[in-house]
PDB file of N, CA and C in Angstrom:
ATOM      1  N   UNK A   1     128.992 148.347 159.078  1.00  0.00           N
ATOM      2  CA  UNK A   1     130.173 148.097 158.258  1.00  0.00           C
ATOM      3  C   UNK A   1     129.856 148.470 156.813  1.00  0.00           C
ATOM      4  N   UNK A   2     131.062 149.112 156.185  1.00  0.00           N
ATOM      5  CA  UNK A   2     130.707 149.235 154.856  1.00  0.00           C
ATOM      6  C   UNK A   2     131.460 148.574 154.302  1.00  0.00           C
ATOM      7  N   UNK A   3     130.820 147.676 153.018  1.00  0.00           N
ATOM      8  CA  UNK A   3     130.964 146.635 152.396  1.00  0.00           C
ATOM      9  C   UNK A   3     130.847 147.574 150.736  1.00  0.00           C
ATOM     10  N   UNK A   4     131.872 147.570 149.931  1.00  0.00           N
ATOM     11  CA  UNK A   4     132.090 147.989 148.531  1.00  0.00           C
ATOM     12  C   UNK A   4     131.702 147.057 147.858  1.00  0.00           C
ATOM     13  N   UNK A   5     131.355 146.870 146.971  1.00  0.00           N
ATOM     14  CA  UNK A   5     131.270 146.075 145.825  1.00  0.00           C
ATOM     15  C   UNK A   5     132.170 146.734 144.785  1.00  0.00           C
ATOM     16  N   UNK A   6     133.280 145.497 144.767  1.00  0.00           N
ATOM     17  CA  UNK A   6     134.856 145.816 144.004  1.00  0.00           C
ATOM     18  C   UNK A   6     134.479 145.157 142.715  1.00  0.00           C
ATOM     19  N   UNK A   7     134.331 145.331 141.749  1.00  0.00           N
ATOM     20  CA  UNK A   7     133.918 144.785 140.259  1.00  0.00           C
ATOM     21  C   UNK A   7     135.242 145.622 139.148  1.00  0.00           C
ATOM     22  N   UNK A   8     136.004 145.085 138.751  1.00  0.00           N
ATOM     23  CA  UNK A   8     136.455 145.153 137.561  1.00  0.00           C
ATOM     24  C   UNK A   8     135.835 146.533 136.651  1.00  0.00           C
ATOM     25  N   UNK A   9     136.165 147.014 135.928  1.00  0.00           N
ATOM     26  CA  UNK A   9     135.206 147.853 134.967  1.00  0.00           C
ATOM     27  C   UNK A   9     134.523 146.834 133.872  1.00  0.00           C
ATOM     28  N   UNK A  10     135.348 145.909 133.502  1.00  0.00           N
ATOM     29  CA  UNK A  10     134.463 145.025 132.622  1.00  0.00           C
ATOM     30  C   UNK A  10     133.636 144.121 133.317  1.00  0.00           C
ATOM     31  N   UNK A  11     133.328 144.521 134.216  1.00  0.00           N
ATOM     32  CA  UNK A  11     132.203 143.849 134.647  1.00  0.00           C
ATOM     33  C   UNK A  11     131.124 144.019 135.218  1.00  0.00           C
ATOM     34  N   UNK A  12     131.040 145.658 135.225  1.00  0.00           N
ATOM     35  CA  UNK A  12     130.105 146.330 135.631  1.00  0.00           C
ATOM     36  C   UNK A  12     129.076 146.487 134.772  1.00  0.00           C
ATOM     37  N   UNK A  13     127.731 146.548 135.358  1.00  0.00           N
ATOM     38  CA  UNK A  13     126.865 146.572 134.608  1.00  0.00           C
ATOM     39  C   UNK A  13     126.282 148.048 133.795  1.00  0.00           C
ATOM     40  N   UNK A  14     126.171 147.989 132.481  1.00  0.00           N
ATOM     41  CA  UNK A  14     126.223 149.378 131.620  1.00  0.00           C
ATOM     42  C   UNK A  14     124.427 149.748 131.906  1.00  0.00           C
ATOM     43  N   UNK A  15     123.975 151.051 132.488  1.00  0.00           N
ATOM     44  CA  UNK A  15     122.671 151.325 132.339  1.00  0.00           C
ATOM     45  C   UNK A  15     122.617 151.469 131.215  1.00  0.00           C
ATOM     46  N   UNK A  16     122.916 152.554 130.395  1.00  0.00           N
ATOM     47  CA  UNK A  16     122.526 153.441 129.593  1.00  0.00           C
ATOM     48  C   UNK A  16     123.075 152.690 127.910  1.00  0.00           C
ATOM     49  N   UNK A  17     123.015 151.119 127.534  1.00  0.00           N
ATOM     50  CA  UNK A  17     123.435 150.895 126.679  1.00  0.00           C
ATOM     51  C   UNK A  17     123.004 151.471 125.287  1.00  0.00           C
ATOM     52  N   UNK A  18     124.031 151.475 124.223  1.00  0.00           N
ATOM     53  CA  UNK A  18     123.602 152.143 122.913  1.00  0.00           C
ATOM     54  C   UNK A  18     122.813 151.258 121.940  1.00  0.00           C
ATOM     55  N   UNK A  19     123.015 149.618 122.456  1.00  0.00           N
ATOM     56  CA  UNK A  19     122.100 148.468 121.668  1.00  0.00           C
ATOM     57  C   UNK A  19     121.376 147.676 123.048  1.00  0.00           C
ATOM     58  N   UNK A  20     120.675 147.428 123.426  1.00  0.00           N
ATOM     59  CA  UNK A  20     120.268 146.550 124.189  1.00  0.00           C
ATOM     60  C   UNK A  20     120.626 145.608 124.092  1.00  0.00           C
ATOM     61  N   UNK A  21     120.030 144.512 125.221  1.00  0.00           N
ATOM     62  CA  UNK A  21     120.296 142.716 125.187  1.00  0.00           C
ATOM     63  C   UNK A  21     118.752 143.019 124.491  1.00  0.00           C
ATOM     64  N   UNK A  22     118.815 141.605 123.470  1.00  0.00           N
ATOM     65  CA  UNK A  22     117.508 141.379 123.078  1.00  0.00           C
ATOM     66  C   UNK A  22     117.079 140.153 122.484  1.00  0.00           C
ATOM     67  N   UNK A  23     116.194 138.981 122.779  1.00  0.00           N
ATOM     68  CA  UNK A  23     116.306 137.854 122.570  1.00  0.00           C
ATOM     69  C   UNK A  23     116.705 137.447 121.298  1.00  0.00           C
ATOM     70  N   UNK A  24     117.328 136.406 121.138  1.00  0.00           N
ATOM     71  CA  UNK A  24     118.225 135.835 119.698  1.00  0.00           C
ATOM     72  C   UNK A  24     117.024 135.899 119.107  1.00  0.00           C
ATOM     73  N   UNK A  25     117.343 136.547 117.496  1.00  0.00           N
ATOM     74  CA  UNK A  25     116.256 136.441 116.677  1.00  0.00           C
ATOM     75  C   UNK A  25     115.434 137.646 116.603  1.00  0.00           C
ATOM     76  N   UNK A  26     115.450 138.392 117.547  1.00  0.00           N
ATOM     77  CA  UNK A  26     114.566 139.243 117.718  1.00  0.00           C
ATOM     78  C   UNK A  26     113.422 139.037 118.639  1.00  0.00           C
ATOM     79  N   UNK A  27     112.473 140.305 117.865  1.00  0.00           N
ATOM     80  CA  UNK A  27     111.059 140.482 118.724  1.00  0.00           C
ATOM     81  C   UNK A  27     109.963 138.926 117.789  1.00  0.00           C
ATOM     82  N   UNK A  28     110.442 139.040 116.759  1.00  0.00           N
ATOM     83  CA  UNK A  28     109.215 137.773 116.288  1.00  0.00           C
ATOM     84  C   UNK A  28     109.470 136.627 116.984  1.00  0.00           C
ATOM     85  N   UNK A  29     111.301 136.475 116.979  1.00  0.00           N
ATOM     86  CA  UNK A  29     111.227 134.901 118.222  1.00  0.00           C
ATOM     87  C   UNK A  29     111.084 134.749 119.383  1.00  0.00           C
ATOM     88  N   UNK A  30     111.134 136.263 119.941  1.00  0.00           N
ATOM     89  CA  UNK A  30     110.401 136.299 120.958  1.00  0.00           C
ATOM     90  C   UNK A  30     108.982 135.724 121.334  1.00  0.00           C
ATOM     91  N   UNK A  31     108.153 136.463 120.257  1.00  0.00           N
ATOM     92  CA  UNK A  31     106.628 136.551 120.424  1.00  0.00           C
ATOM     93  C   UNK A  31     106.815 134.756 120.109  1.00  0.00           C
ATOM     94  N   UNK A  32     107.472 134.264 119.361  1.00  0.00           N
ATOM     95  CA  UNK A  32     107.028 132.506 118.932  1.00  0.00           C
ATOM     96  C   UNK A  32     107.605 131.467 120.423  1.00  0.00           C
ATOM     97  N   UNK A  33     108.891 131.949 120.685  1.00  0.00           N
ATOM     98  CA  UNK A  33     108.858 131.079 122.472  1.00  0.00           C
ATOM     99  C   UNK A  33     108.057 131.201 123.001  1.00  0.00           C
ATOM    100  N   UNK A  34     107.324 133.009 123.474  1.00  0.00           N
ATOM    101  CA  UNK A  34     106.419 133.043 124.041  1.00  0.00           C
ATOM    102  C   UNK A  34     104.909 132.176 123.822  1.00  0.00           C
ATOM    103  N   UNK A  35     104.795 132.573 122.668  1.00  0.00           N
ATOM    104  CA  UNK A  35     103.632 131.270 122.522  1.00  0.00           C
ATOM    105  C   UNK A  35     103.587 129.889 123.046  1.00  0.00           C
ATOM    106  N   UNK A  36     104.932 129.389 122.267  1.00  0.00           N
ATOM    107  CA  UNK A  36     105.030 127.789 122.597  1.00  0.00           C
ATOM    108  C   UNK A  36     105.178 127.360 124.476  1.00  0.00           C
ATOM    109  N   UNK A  37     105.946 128.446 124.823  1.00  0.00           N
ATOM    110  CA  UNK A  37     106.059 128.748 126.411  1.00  0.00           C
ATOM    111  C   UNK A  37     105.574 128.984 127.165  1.00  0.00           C
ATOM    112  N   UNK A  38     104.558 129.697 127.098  1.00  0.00           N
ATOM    113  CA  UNK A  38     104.209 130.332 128.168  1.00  0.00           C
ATOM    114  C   UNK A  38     102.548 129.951 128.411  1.00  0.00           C
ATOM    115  N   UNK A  39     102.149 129.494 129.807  1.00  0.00           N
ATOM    116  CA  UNK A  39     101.207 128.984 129.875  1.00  0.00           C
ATOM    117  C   UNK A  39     100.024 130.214 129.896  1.00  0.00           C
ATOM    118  N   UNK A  40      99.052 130.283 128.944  1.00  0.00           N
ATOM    119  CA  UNK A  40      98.265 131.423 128.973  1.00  0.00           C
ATOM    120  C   UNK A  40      96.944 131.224 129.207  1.00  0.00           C
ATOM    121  N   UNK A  41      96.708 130.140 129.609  1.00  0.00           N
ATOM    122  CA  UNK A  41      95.823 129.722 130.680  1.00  0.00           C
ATOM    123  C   UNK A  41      95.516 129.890 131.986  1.00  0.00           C
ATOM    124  N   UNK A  42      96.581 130.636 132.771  1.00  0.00           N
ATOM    125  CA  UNK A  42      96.932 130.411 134.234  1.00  0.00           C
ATOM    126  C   UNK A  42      95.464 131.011 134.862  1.00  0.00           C
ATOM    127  N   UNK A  43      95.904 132.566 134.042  1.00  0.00           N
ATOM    128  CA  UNK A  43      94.632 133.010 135.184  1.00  0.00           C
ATOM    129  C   UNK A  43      93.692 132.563 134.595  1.00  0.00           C
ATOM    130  N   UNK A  44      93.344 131.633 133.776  1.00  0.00           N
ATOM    131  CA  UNK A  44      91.574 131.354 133.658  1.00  0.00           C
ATOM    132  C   UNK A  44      91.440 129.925 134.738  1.00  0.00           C
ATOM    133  N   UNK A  45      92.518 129.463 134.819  1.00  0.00           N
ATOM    134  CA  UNK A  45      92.700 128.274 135.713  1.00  0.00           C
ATOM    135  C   UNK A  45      92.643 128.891 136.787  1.00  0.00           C
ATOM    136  N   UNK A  46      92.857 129.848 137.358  1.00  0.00           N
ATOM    137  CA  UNK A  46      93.009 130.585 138.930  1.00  0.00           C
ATOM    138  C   UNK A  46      91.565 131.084 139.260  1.00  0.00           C
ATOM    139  N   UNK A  47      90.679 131.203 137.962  1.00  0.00           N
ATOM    140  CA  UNK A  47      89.603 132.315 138.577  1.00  0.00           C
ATOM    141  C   UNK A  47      89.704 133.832 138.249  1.00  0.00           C
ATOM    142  N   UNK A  48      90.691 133.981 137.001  1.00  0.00           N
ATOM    143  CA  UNK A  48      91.284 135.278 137.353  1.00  0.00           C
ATOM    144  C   UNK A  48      90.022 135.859 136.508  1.00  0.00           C
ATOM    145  N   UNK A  49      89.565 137.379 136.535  1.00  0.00           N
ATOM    146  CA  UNK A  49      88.749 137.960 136.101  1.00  0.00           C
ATOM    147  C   UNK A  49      89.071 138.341 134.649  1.00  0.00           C
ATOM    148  N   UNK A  50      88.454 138.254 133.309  1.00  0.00           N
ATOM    149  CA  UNK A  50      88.596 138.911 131.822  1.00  0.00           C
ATOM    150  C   UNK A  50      89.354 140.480 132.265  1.00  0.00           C
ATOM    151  N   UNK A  51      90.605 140.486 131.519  1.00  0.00           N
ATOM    152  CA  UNK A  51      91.164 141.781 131.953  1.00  0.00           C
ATOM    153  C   UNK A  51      92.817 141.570 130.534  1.00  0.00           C
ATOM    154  N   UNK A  52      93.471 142.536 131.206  1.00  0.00           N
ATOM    155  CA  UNK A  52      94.959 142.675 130.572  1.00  0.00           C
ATOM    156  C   UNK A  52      95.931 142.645 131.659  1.00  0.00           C
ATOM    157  N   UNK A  53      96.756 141.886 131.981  1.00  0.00           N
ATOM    158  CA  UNK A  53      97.773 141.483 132.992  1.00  0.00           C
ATOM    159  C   UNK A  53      99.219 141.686 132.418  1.00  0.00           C
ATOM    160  N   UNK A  54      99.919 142.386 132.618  1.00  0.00           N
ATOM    161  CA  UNK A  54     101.167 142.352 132.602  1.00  0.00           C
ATOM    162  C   UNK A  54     102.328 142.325 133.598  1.00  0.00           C
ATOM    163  N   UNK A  55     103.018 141.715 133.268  1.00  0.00           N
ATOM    164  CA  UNK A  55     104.225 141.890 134.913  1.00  0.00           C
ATOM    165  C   UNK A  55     105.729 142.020 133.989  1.00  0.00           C
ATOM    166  N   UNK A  56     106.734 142.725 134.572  1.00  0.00           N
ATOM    167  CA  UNK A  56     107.495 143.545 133.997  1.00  0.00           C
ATOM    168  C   UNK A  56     108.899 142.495 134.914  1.00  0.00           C
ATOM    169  N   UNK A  57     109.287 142.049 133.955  1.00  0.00           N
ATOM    170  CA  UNK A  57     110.216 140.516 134.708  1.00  0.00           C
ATOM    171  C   UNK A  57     111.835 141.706 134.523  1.00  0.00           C
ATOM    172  N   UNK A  58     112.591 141.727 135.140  1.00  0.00           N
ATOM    173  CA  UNK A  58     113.801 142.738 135.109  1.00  0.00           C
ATOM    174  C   UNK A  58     114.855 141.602 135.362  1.00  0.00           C
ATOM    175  N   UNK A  59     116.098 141.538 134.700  1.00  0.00           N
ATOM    176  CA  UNK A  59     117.192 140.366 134.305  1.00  0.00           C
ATOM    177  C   UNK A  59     118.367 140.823 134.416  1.00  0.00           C
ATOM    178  N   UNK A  60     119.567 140.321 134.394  1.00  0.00           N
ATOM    179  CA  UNK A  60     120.618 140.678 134.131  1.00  0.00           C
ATOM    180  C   UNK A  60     120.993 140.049 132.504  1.00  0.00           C
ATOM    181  N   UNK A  61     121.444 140.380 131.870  1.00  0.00           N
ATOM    182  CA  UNK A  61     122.348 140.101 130.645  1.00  0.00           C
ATOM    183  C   UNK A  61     123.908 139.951 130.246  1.00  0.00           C
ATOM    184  N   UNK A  62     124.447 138.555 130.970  1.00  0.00           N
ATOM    185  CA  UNK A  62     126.193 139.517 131.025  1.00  0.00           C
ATOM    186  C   UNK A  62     126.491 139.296 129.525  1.00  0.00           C
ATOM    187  N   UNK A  63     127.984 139.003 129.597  1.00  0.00           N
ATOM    188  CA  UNK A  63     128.656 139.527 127.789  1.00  0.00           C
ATOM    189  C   UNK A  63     128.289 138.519 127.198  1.00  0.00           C
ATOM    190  N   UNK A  64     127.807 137.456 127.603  1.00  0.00           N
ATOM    191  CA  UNK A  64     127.823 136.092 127.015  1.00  0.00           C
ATOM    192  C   UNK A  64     126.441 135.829 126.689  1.00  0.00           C
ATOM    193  N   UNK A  65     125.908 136.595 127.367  1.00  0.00           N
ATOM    194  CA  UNK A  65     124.382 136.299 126.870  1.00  0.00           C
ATOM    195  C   UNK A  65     123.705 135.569 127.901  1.00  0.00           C
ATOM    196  N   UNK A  66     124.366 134.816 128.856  1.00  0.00           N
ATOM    197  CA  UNK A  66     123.396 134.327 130.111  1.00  0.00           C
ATOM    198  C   UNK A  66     122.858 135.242 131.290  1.00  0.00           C
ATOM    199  N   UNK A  67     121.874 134.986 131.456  1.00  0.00           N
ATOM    200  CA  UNK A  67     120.536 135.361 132.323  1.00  0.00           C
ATOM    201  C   UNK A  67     120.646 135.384 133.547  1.00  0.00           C
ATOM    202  N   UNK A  68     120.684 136.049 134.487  1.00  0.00           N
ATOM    203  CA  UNK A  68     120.635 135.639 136.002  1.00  0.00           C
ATOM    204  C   UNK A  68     120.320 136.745 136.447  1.00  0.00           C
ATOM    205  N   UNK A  69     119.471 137.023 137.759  1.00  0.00           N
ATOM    206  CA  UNK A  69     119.060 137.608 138.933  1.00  0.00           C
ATOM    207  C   UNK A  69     117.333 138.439 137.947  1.00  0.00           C
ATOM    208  N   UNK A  70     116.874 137.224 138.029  1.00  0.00           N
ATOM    209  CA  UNK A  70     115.170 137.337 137.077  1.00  0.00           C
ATOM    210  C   UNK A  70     114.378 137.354 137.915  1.00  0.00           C
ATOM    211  N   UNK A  71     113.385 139.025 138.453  1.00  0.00           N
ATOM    212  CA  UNK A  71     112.782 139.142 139.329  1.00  0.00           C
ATOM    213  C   UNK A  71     111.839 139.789 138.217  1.00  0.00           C
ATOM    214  N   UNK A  72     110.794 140.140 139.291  1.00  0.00           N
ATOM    215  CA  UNK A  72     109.247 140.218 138.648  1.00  0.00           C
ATOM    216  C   UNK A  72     109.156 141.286 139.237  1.00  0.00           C
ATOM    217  N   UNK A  73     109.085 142.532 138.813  1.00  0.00           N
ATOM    218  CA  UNK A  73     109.028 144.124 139.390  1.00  0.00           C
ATOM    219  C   UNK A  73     107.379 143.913 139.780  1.00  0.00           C
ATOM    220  N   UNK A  74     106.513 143.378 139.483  1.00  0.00           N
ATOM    221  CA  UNK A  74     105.190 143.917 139.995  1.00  0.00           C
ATOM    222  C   UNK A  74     104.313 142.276 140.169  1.00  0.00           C
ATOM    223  N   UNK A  75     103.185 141.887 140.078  1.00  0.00           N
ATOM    224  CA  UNK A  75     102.496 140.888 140.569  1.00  0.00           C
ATOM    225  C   UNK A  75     101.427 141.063 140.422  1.00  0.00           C
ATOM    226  N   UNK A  76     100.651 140.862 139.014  1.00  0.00           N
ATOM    227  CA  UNK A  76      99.405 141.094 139.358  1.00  0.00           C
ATOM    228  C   UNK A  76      98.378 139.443 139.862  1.00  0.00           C
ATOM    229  N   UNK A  77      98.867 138.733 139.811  1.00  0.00           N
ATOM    230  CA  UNK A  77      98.439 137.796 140.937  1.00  0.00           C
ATOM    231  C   UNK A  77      98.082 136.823 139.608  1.00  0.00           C
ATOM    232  N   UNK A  78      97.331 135.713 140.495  1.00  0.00           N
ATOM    233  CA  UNK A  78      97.078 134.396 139.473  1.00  0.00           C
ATOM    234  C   UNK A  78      98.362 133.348 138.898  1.00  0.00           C
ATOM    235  N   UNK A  79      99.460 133.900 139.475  1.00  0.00           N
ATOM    236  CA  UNK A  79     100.375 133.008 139.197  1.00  0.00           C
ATOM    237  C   UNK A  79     101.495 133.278 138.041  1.00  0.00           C
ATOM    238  N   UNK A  80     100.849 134.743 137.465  1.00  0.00           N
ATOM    239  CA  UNK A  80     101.466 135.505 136.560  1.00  0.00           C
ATOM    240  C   UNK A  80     102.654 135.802 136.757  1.00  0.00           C
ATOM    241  N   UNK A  81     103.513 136.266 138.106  1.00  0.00           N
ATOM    242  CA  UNK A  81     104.746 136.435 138.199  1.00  0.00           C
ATOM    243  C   UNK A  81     105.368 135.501 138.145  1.00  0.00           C
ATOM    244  N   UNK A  82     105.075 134.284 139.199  1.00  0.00           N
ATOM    245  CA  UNK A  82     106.068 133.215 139.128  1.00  0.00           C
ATOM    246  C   UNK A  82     106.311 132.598 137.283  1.00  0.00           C
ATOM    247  N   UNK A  83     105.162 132.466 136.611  1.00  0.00           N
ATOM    248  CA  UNK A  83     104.968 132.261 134.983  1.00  0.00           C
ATOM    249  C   UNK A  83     105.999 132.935 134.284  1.00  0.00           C
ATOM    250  N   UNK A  84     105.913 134.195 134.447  1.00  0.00           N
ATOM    251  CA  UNK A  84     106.620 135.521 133.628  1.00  0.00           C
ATOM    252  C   UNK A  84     108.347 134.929 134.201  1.00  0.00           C
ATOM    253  N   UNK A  85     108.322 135.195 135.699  1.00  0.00           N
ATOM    254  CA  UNK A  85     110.026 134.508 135.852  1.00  0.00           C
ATOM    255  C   UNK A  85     110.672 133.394 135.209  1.00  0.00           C
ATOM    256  N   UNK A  86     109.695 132.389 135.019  1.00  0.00           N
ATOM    257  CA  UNK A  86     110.129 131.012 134.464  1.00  0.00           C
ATOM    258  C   UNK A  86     110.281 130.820 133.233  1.00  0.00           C
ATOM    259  N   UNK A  87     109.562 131.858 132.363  1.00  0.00           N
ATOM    260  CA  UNK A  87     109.636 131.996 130.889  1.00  0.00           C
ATOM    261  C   UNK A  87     110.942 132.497 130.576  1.00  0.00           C
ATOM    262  N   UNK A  88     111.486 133.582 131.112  1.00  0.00           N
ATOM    263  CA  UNK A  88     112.642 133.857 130.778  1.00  0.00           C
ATOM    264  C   UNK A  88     113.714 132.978 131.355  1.00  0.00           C
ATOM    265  N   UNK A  89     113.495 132.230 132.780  1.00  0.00           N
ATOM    266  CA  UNK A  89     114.528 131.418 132.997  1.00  0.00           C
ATOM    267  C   UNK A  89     114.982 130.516 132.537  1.00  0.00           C
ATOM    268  N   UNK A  90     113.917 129.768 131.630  1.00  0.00           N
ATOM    269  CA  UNK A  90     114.122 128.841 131.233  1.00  0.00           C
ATOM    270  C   UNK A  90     114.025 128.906 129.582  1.00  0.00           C
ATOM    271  N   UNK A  91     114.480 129.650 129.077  1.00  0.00           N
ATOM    272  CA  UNK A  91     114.448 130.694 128.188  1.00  0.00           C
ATOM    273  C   UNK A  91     116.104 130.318 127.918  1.00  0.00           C
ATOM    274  N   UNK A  92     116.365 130.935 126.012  1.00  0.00           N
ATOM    275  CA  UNK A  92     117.459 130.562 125.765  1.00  0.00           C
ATOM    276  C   UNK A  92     118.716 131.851 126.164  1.00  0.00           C
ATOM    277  N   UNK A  93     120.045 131.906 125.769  1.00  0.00           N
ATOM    278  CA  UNK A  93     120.957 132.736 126.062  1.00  0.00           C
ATOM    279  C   UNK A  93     120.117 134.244 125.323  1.00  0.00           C
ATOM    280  N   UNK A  94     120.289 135.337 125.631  1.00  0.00           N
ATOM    281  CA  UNK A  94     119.950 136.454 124.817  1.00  0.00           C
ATOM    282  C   UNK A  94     121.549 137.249 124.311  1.00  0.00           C
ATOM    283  N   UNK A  95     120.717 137.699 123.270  1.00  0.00           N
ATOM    284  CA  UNK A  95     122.185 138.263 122.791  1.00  0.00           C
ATOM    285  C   UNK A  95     122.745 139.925 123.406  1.00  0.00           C
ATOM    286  N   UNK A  96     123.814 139.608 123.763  1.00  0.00           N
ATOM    287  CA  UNK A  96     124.269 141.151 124.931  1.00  0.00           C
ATOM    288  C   UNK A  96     123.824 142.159 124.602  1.00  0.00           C
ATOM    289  N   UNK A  97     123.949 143.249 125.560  1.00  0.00           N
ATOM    290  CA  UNK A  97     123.930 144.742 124.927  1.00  0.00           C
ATOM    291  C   UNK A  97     125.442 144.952 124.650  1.00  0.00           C
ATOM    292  N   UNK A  98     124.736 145.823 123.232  1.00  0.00           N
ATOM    293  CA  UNK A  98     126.761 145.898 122.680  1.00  0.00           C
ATOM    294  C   UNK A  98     126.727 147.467 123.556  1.00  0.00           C
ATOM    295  N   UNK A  99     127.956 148.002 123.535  1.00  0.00           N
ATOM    296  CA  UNK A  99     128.412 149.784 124.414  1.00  0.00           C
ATOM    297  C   UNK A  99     129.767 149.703 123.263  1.00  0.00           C
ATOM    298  N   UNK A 100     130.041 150.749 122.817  1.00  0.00           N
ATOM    299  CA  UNK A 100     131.145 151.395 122.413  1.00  0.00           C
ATOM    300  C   UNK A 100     131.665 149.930 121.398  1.00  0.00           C
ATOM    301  N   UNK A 101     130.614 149.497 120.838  1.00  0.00           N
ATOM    302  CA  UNK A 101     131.242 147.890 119.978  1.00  0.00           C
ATOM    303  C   UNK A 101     131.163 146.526 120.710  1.00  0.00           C
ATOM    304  N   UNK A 102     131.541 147.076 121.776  1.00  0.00           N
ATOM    305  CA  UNK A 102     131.879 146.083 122.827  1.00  0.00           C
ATOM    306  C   UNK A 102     130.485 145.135 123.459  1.00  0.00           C
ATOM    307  N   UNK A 103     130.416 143.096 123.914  1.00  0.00           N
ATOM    308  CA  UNK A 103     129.586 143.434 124.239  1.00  0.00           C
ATOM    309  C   UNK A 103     129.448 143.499 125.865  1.00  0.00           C
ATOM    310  N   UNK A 104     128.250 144.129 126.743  1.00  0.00           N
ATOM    311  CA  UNK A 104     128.824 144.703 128.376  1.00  0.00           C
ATOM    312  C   UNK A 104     127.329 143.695 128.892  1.00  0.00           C
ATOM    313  N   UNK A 105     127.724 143.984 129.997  1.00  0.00           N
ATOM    314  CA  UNK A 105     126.840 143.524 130.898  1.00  0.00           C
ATOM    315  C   UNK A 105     125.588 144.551 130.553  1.00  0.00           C
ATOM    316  N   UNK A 106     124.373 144.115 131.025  1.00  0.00           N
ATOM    317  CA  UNK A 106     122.975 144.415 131.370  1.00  0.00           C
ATOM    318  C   UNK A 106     122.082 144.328 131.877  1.00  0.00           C
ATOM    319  N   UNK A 107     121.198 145.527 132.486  1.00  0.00           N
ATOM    320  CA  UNK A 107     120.257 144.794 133.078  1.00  0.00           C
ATOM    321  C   UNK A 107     118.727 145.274 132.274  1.00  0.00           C
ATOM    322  N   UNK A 108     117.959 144.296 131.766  1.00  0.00           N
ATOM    323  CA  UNK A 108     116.799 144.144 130.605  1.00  0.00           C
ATOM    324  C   UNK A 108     115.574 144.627 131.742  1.00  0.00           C
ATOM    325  N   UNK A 109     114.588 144.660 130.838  1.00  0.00           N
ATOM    326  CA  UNK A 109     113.135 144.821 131.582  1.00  0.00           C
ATOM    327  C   UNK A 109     112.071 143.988 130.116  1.00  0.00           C
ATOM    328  N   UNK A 110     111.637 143.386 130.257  1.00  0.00           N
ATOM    329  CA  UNK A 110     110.893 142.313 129.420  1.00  0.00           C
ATOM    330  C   UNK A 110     109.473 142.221 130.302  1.00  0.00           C
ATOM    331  N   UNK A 111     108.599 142.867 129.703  1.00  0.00           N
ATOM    332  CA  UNK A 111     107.226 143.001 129.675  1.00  0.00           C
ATOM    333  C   UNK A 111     106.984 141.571 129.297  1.00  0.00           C
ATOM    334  N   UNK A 112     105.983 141.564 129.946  1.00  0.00           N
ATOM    335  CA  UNK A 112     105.211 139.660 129.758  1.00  0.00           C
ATOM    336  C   UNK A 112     103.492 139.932 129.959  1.00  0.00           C
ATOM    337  N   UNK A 113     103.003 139.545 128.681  1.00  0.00           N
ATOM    338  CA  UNK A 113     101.245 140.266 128.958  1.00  0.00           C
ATOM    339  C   UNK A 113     100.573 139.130 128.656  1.00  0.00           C
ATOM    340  N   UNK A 114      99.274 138.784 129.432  1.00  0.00           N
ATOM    341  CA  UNK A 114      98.134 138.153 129.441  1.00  0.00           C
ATOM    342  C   UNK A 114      97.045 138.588 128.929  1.00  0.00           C
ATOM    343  N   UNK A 115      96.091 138.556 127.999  1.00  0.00           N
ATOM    344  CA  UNK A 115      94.836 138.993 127.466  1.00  0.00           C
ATOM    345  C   UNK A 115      93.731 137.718 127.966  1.00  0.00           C
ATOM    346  N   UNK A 116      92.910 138.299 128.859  1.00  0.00           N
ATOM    347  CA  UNK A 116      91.599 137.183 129.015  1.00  0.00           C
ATOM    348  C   UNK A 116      90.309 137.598 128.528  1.00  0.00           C
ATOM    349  N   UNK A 117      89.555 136.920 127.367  1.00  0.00           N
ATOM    350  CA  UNK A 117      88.986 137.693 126.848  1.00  0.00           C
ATOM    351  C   UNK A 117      87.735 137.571 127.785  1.00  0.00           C
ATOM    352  N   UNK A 118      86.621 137.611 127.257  1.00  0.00           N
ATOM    353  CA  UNK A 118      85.287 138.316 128.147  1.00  0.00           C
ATOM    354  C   UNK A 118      84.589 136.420 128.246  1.00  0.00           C
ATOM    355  N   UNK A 119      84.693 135.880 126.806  1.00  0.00           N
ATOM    356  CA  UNK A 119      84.468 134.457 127.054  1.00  0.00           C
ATOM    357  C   UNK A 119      85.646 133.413 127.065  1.00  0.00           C
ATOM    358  N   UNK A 120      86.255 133.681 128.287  1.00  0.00           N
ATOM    359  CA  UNK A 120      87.133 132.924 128.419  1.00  0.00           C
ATOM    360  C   UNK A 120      87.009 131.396 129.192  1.00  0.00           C
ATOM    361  N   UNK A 121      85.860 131.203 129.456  1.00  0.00           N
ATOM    362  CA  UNK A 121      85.433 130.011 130.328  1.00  0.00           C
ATOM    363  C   UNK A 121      86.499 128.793 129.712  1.00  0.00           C
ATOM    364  N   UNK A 122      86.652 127.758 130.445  1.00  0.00           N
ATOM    365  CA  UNK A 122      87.511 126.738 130.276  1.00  0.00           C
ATOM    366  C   UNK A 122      86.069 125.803 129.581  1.00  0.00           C
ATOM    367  N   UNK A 123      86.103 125.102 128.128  1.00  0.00           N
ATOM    368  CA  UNK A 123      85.491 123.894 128.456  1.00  0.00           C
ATOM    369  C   UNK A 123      85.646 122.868 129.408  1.00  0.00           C
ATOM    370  N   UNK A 124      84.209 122.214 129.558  1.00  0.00           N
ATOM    371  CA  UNK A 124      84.122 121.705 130.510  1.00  0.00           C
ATOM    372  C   UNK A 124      84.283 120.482 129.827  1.00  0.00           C
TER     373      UNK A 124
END
């Protein structure tokens, strides 16, 4: 059976926007939730090896600025994806991508990175 997906034009989601969605505030309030948020401990708590971890969390953005369908394009393990999903879920409204003035639906890609340095041991 073929099944359409009937959507409105205003409600379709814009690839190719001319402003992105991008968290309120910018990239600095970004980087400061992220701090206060995001547990950057995980992989030293897991065992994970001194390295650079990133996982590439992909979102929707509608006109309003709320968040939904937050998947984790890759996994590099230690608990990093489920982390990276929850940061943005629980994460505030972002502000839309504007198109032609207007603002449209989106779908984001938000890089989320881990640095473990070489002495990363947990005190004991």
């Amino acid at each position: 059976e073929n099944v359409q997906s009937q959507k409105n034009s205003s409600d379709q989601l814009v690839t190719n926007v001319q402003i992105s969605a991008e968290f309120p505030g910018g990239q600095p309030s970004w980087q400061k939730y992220r701090e206060r948020n995001l547990n950057r401990n995980i992989i030293v708590e897991k065992g994970g090896p001194p390295g650079k971890y990133t996982v590439v969390v992909s979102f929707t953005v509608d006109k309003t600025g709320s968040v939904s369908d937050v998947k984790a394009e890759n996994d590099p393990g230690y608990g990093t994806k489920e982390e990276a999903v929850r940061l943005i879920v629980k994460g505030p409204r972002w502000k839309p991508a504007i198109q032609n003035g207007k603002a449209v639906n989106s779908v984001r890609k938000q890089p989320v990175t881990w640095v473990v340095p070489e002495s990363s041991h947990l005190p004991r």
